[in-house]
C-alpha atoms as a PDB file:
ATOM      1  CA  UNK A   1       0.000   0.000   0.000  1.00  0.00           C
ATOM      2  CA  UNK A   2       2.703   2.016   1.001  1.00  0.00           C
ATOM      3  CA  UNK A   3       4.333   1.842  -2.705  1.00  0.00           C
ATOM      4  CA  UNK A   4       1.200   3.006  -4.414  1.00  0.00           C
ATOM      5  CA  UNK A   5       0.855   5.779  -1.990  1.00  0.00           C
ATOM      6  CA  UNK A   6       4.210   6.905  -3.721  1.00  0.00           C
ATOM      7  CA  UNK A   7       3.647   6.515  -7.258  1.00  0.00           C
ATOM      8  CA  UNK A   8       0.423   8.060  -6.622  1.00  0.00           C
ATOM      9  CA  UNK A   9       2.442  11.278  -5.621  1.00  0.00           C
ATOM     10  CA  UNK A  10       4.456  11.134  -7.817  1.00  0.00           C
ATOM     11  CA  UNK A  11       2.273  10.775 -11.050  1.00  0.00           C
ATOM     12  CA  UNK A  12      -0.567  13.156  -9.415  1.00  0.00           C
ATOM     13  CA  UNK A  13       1.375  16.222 -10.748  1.00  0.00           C
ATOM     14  CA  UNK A  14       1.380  14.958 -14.115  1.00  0.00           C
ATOM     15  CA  UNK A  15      -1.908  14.178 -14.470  1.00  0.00           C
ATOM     16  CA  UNK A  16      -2.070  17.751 -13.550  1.00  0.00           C
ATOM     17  CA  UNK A  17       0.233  19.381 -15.354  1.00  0.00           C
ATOM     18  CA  UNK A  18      -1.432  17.412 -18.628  1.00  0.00           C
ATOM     19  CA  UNK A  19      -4.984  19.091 -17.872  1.00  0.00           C
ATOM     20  CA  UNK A  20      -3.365  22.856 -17.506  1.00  0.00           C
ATOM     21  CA  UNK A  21      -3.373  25.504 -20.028  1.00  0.00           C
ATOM     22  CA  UNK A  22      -0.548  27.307 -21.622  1.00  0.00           C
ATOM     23  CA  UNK A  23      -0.354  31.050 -21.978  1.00  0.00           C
ATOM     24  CA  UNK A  24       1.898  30.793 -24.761  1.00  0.00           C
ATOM     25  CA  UNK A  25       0.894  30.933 -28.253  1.00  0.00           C
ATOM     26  CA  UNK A  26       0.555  27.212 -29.768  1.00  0.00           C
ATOM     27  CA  UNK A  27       2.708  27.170 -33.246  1.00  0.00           C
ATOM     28  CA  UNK A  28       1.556  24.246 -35.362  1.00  0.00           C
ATOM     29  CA  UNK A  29       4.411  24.313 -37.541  1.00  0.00           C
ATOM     30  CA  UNK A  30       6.814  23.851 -34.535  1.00  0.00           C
ATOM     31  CA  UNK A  31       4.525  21.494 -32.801  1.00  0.00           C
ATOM     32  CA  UNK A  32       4.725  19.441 -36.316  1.00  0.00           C
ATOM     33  CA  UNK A  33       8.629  19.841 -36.784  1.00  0.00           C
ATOM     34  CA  UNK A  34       9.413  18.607 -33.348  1.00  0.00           C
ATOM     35  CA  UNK A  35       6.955  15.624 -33.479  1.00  0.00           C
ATOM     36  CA  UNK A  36       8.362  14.402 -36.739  1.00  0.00           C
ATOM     37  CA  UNK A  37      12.178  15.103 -36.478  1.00  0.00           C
ATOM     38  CA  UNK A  38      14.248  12.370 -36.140  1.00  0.00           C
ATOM     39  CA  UNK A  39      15.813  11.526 -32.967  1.00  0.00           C
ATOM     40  CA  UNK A  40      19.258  10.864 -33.034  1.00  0.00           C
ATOM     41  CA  UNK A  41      21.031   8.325 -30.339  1.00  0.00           C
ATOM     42  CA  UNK A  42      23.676   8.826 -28.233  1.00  0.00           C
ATOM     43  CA  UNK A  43      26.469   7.517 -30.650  1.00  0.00           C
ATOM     44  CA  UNK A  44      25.588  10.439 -32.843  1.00  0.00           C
ATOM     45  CA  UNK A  45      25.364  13.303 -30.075  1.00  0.00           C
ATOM     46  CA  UNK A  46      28.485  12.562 -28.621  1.00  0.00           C
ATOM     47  CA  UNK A  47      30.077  12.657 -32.605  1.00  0.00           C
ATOM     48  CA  UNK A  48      28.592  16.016 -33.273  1.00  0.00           C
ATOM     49  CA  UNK A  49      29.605  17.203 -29.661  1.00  0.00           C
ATOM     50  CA  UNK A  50      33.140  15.735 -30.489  1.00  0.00           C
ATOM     51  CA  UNK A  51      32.959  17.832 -34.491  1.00  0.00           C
ATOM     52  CA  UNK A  52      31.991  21.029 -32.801  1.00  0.00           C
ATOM     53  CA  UNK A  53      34.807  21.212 -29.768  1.00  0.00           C
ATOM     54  CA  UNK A  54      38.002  18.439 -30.198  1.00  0.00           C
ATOM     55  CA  UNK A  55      38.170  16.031 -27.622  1.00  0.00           C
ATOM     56  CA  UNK A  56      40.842  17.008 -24.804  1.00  0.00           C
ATOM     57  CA  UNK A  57      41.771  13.645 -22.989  1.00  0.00           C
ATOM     58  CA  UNK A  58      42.919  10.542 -23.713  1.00  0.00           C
ATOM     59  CA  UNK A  59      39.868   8.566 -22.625  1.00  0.00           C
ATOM     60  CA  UNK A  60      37.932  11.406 -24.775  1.00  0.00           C
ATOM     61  CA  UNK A  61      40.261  10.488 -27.772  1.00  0.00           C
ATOM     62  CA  UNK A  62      39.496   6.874 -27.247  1.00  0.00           C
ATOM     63  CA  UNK A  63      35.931   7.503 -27.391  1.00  0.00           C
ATOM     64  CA  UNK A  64      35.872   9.301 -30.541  1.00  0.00           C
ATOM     65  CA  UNK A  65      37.699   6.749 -32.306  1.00  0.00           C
ATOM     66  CA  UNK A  66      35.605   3.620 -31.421  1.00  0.00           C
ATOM     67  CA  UNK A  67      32.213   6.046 -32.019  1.00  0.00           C
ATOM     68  CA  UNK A  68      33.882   6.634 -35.202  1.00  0.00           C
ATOM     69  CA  UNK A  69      35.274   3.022 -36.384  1.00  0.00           C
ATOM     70  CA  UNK A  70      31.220   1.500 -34.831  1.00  0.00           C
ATOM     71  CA  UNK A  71      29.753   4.382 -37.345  1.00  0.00           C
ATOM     72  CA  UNK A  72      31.922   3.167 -40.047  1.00  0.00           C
ATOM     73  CA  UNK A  73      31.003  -0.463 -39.681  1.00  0.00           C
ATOM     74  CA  UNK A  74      26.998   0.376 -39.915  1.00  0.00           C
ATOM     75  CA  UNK A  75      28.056   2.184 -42.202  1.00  0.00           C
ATOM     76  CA  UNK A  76      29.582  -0.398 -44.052  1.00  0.00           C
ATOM     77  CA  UNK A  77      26.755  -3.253 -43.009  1.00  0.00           C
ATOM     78  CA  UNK A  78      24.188  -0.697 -44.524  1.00  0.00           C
ATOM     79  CA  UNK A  79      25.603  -0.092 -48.086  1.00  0.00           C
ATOM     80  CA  UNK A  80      26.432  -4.128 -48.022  1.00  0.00           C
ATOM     81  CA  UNK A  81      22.963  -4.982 -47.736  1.00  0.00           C
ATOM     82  CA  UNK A  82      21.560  -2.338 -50.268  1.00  0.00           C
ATOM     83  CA  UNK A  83      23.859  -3.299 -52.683  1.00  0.00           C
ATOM     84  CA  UNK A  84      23.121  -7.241 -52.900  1.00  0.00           C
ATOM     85  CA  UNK A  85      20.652  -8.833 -55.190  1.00  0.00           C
ATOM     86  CA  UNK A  86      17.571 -10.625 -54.660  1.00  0.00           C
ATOM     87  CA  UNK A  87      17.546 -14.001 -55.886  1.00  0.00           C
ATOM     88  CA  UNK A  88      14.506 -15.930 -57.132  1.00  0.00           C
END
């Protein structure tokens, strides 16, 4: 009883929060480009983090390189498959 007492505090603000209203204008366009943008993982954050300021360490360094040799192999696996032909 005691556990559901909890989550029952914790997800009572949500289930306010989803009934409130905003006092900000609602953009559909923005509303549309956020819902349908693709998400990118974690693998491809840390890259673009990595492209935009140089990695200073050595275990930074060693990150880079295996985010960049496991996006070269999908890479790889993905123009493999593409490429083969379908036989009857």
């Amino acid at each position: 009883m005691h556990k559901l007492r909890n989550l029952a505090n914790i997800l009572s603000p949500l289930e306010e929060w989803k009934t409130m209203t905003s006092s900000y204008h609602k953009h559909d366009e923005m509303q549309d480009f956020l819902l349908r943008s693709p998400v990118q993982d974690d693998a491809d954050l840390y890259l673009l983090s990595y492209k935009r300021e140089a990695p200073t360490n050595r275990f930074e360094k060693q990150q880079l390189k295996s985010l960049r040799a496991e996006r070269d192999s999908k890479k790889k696996n993905d123009s493999g498959t593409s490429r083969r032909r379908k036989t009857v």
